[in-house]
C-alpha atoms as a PDB file:
ATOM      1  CA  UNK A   1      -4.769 -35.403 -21.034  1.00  0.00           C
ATOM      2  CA  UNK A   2      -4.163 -34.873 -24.949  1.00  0.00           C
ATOM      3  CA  UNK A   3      -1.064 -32.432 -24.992  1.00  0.00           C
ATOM      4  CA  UNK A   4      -3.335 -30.073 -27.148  1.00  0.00           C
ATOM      5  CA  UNK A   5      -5.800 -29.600 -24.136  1.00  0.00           C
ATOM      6  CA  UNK A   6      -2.958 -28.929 -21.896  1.00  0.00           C
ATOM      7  CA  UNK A   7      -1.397 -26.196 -23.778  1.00  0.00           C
ATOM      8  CA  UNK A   8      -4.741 -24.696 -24.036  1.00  0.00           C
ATOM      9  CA  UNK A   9      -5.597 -24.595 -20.524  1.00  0.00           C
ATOM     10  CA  UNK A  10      -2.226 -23.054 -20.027  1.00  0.00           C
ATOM     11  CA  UNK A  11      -2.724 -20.701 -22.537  1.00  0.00           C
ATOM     12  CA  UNK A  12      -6.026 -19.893 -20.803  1.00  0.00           C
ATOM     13  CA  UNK A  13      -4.310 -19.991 -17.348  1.00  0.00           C
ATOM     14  CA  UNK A  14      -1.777 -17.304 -19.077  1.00  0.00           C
ATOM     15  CA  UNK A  15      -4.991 -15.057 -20.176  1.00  0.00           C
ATOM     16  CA  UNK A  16      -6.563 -15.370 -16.917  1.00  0.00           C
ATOM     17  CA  UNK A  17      -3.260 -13.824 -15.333  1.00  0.00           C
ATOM     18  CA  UNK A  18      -2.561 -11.465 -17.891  1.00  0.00           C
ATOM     19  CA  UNK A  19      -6.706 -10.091 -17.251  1.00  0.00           C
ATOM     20  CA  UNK A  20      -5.480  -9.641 -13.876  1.00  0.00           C
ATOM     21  CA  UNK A  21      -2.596  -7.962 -14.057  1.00  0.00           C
ATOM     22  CA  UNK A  22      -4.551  -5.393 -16.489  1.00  0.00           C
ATOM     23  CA  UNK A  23      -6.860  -5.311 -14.050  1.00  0.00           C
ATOM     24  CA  UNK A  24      -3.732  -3.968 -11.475  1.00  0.00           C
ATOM     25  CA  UNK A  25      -2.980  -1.929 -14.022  1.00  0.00           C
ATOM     26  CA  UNK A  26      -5.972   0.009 -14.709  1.00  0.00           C
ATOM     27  CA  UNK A  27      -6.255   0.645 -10.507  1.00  0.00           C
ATOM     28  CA  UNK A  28      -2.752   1.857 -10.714  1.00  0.00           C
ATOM     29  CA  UNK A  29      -3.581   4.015 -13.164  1.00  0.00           C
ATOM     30  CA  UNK A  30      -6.468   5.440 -11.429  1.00  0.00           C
ATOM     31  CA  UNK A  31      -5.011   5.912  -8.289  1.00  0.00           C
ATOM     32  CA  UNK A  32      -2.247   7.509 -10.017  1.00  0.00           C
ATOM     33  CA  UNK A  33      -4.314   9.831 -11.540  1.00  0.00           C
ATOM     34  CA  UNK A  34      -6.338  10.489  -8.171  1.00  0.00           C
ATOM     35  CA  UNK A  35      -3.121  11.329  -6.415  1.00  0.00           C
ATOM     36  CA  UNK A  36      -3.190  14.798  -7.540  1.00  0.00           C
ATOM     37  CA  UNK A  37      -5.551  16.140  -5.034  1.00  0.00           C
ATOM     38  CA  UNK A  38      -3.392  14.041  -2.029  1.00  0.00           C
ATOM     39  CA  UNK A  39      -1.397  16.573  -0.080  1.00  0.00           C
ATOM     40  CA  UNK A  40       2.090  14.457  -0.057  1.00  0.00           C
ATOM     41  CA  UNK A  41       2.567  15.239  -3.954  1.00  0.00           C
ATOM     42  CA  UNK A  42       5.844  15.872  -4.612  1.00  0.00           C
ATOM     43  CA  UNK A  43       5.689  18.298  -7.038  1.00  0.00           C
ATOM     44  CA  UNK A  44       3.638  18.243 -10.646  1.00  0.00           C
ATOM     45  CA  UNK A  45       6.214  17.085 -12.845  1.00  0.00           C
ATOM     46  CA  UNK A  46       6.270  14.097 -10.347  1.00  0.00           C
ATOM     47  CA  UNK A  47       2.457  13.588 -10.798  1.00  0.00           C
ATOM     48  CA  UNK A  48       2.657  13.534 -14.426  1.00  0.00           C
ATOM     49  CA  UNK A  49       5.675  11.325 -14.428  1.00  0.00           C
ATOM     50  CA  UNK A  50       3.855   8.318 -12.093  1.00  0.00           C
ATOM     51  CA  UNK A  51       0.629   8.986 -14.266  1.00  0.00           C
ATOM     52  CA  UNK A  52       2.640   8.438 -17.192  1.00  0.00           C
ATOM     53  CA  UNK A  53       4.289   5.483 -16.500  1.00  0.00           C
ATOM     54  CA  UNK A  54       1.470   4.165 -14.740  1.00  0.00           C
ATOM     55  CA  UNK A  55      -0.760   4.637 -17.643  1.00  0.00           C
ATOM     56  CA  UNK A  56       2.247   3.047 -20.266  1.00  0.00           C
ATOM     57  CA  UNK A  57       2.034  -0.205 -17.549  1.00  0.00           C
ATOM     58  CA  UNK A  58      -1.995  -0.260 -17.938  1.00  0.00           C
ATOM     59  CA  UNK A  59      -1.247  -0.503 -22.216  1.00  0.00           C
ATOM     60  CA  UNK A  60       1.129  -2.659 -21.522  1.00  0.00           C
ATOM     61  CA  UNK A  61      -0.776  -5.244 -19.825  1.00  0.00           C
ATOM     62  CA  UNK A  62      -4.125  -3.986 -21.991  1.00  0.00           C
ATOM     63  CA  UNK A  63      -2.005  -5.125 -25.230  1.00  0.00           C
ATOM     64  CA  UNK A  64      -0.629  -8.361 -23.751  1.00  0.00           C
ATOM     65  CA  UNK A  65      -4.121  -9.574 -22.555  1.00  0.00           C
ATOM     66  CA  UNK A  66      -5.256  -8.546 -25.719  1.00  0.00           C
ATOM     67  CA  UNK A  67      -3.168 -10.574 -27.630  1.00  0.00           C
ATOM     68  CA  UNK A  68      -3.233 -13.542 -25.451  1.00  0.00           C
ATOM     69  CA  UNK A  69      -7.555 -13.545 -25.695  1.00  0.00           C
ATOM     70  CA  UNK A  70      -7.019 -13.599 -29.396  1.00  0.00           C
ATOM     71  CA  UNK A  71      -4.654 -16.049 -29.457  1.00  0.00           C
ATOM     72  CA  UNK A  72      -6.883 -18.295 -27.047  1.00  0.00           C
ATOM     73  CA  UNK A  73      -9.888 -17.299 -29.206  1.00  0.00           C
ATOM     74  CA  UNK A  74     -12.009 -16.355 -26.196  1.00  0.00           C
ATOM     75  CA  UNK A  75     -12.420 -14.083 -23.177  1.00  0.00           C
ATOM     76  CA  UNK A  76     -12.161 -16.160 -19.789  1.00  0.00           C
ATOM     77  CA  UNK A  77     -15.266 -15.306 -18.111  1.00  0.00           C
ATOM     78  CA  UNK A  78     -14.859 -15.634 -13.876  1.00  0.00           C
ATOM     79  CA  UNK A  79     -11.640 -16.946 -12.342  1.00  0.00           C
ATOM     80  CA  UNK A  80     -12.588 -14.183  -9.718  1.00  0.00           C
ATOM     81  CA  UNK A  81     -11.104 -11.300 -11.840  1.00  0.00           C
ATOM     82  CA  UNK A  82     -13.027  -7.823 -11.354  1.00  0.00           C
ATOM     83  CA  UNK A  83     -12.099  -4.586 -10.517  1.00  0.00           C
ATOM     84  CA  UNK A  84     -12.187  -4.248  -6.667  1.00  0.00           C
ATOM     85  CA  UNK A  85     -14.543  -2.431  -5.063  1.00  0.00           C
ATOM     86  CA  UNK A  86     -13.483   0.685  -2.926  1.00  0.00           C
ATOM     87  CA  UNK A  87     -13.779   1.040   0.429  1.00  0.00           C
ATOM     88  CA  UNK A  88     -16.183   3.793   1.909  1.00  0.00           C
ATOM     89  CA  UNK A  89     -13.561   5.768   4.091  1.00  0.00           C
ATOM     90  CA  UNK A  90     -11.284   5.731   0.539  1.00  0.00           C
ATOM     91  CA  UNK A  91     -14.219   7.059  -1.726  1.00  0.00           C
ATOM     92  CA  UNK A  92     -15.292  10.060   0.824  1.00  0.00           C
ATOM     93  CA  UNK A  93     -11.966  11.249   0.898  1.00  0.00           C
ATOM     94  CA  UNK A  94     -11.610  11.558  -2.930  1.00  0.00           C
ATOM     95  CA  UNK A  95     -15.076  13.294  -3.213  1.00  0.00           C
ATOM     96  CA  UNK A  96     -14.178  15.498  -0.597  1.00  0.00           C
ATOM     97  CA  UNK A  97     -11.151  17.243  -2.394  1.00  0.00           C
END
């Protein structure tokens, strides 16, 4: 393999990780921000603390894949990276609150 096509498919292998870990991110983020109506919250200065750092790790990762895509030239489509989907039980309890 020409040392030019392996750098790029590590480069791409780096993008496809760094999508995923936004991807973490982001659903950190969210269920951060969810955990507001969940009874075991410590106290609201702790809610806006975790939402705060979650949402700092979510631009973290946002900026990194960023950069790595545009470095690659390209969004990696597939490699099984998606947000995952919510189970039922999960999404009645937040619409409940």
């Amino acid at each position: 393999m020409d040392p030019h096509d392996l750098l790029r498919k590590t480069l791409e292998q780096r993008t496809i990780a760094a999508h995923r870990a936004y991807i973490d991110a982001l659903v950190a983020w969210e269920n951060a921000i969810r955990s507001s109506s969940s009874p075991d919250v410590s106290s609201p200065d702790a809610h806006q603390r975790r939402c705060l750092t979650a949402r700092a790790e979510k631009e973290r990762c946002r900026v990194a894949f960023r950069d790595l895509c545009d470095e690659l030239g390209y969004i990696p489509f597939g490699h099984g990276v998606g947000l995952p989907t919510e189970a039922p039980a999960e999404s009645e309890a937040h619409t409940r609150h």
